[in-house]
N, C-alpha and C. Protein backbone atom coordinates (compact mmCIF):
# COMPACT_ATOMS: atom_id res chain seq x y z
N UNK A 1 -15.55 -9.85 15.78
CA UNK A 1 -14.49 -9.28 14.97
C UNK A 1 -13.31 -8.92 15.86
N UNK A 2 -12.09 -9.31 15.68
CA UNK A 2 -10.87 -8.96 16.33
C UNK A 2 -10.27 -7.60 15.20
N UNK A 3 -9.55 -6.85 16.09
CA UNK A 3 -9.17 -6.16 15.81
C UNK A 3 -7.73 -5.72 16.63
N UNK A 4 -6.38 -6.24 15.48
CA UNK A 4 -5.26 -6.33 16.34
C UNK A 4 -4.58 -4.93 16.47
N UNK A 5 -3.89 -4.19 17.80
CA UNK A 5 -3.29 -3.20 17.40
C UNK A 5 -1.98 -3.37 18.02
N UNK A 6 -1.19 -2.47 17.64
CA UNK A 6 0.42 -2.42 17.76
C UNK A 6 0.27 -0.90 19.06
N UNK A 7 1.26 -1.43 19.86
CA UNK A 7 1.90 -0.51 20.82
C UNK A 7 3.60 -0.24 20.31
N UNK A 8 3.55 1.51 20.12
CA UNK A 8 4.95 2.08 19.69
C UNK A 8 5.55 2.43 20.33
N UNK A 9 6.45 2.65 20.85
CA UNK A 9 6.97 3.71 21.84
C UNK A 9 8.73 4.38 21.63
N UNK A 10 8.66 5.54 21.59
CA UNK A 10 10.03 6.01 20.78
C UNK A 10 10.99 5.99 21.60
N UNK A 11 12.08 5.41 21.17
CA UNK A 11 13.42 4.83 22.41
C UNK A 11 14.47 5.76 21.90
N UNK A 12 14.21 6.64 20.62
CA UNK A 12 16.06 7.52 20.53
C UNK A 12 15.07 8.62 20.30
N UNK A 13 16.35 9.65 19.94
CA UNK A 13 15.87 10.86 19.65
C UNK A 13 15.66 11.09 18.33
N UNK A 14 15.39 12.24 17.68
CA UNK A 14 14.79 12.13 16.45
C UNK A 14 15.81 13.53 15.91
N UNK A 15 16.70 14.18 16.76
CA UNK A 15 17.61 15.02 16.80
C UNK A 15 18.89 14.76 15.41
N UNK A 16 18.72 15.12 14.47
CA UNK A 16 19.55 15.07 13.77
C UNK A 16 19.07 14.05 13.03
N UNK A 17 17.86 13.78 12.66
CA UNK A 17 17.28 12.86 11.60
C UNK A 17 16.71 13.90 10.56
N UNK A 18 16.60 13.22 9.04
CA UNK A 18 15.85 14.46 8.14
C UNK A 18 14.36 14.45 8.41
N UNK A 19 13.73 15.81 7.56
CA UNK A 19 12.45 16.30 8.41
C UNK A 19 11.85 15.19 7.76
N UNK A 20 11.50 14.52 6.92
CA UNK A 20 10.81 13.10 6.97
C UNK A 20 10.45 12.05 7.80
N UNK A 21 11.32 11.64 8.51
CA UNK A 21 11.73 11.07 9.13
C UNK A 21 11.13 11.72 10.74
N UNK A 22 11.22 12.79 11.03
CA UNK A 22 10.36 13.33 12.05
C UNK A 22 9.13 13.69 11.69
N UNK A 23 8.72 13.78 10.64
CA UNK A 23 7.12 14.15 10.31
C UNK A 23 6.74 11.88 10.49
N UNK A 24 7.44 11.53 10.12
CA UNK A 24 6.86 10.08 10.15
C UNK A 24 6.29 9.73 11.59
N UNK A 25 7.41 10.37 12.59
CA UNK A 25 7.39 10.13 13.94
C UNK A 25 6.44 11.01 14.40
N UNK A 26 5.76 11.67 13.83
CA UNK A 26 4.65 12.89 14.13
C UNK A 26 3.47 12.00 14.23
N UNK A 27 3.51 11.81 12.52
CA UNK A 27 2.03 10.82 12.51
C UNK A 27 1.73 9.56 12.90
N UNK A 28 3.37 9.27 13.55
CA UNK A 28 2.37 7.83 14.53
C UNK A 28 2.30 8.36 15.81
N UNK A 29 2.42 9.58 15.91
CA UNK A 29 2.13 9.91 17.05
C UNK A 29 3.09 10.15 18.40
N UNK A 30 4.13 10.48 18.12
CA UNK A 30 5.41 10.31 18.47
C UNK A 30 5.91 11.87 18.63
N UNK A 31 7.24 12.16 19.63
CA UNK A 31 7.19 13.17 19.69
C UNK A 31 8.52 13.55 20.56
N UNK A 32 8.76 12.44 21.23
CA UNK A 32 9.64 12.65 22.17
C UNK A 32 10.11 11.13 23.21
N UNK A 33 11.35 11.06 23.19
CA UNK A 33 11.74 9.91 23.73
C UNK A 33 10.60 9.43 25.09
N UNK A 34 10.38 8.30 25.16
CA UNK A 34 9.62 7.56 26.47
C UNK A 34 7.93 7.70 25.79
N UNK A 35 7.60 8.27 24.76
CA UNK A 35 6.05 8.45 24.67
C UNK A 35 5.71 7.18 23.85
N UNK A 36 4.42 6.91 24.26
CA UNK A 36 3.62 5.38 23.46
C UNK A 36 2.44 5.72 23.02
N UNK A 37 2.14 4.95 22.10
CA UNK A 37 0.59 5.22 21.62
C UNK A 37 0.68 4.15 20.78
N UNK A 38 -0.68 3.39 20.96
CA UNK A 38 -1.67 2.58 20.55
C UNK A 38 -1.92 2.60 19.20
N UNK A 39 -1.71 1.72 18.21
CA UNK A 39 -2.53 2.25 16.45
C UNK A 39 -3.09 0.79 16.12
N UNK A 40 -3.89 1.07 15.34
CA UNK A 40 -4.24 -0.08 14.60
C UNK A 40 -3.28 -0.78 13.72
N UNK A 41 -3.63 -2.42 13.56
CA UNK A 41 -2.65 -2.99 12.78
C UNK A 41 -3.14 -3.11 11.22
N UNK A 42 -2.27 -1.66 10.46
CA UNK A 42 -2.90 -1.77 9.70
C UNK A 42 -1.53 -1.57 7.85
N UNK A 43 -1.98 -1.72 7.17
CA UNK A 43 -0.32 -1.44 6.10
C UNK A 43 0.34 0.23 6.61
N UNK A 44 -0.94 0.96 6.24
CA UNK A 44 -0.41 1.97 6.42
C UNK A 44 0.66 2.95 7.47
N UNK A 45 0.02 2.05 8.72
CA UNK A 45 0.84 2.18 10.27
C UNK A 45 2.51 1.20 9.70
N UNK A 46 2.32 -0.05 9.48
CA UNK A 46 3.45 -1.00 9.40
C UNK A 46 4.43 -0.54 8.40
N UNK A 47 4.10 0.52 7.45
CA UNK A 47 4.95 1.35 6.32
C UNK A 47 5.45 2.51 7.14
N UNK A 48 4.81 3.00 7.85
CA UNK A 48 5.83 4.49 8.68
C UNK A 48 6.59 3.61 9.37
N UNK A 49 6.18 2.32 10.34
CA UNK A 49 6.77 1.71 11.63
C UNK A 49 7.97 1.13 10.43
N UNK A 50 8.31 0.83 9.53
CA UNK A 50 9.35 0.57 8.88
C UNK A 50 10.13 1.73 8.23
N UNK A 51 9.93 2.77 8.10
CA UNK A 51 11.01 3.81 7.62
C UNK A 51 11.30 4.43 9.05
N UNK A 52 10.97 4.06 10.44
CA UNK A 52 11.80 4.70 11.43
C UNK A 52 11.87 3.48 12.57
N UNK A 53 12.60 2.61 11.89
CA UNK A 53 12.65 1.33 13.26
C UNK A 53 13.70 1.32 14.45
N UNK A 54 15.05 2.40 13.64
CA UNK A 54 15.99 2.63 14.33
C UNK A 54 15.76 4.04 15.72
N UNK A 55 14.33 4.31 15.87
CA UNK A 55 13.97 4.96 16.54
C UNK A 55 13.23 4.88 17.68
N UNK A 56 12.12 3.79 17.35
CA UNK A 56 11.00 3.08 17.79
C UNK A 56 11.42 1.54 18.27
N UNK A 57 9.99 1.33 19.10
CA UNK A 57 10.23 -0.35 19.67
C UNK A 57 8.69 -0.37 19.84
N UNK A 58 8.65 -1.93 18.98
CA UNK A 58 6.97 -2.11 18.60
C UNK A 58 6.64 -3.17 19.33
N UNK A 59 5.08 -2.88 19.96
CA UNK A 59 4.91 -4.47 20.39
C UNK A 59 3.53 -4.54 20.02
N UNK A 60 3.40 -5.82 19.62
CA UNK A 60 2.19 -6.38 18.76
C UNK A 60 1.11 -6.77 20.39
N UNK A 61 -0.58 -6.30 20.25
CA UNK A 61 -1.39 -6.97 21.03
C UNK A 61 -2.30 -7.38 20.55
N UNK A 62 -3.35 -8.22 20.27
CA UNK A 62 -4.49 -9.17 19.90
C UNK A 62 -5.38 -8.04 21.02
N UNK A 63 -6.14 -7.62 20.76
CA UNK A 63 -7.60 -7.01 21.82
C UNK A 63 -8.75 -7.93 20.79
N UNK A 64 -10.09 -8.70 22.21
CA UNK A 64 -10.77 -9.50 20.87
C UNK A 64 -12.32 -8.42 21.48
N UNK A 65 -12.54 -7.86 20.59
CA UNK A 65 -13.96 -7.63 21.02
C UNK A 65 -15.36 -8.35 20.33
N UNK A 66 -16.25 -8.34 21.43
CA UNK A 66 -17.64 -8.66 20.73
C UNK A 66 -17.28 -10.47 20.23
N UNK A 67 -16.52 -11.12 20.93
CA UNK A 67 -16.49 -12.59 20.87
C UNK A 67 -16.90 -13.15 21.89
């Protein structure tokens, strides 16, 4: 079973965005310019990673386990 995940990492500030928009950046885990974290590729991740793209920079990785 493969299991693909996305690497995020937040490139602006979140300073003068509405609190939505920083709670989005909360739950992917986000917090402060230069930080990254790992999520699964999943709708629910790819629906926050689209209401804050002007914030973030995504990069897609393939990990294959158990093949």
């Amino acid at each position: 079973m493969s299991e693909n995940t996305i690497t995020v990492t937040q490139v602006r500030s979140s300073i003068g965005s509405k609190p939505k928009t920083k709670g989005t950046l909360r739950a992917l885990g986000l917090g402060r310019i230069g930080k990254t974290n790992s999520l699964p590729d999943r709708p629910e991740i790819r629906g926050m990673i689209a209401r804050v793209p002007h914030l973030i920079t995504v990069t897609e990785s393939a990990s294959t386990k158990g093949e």
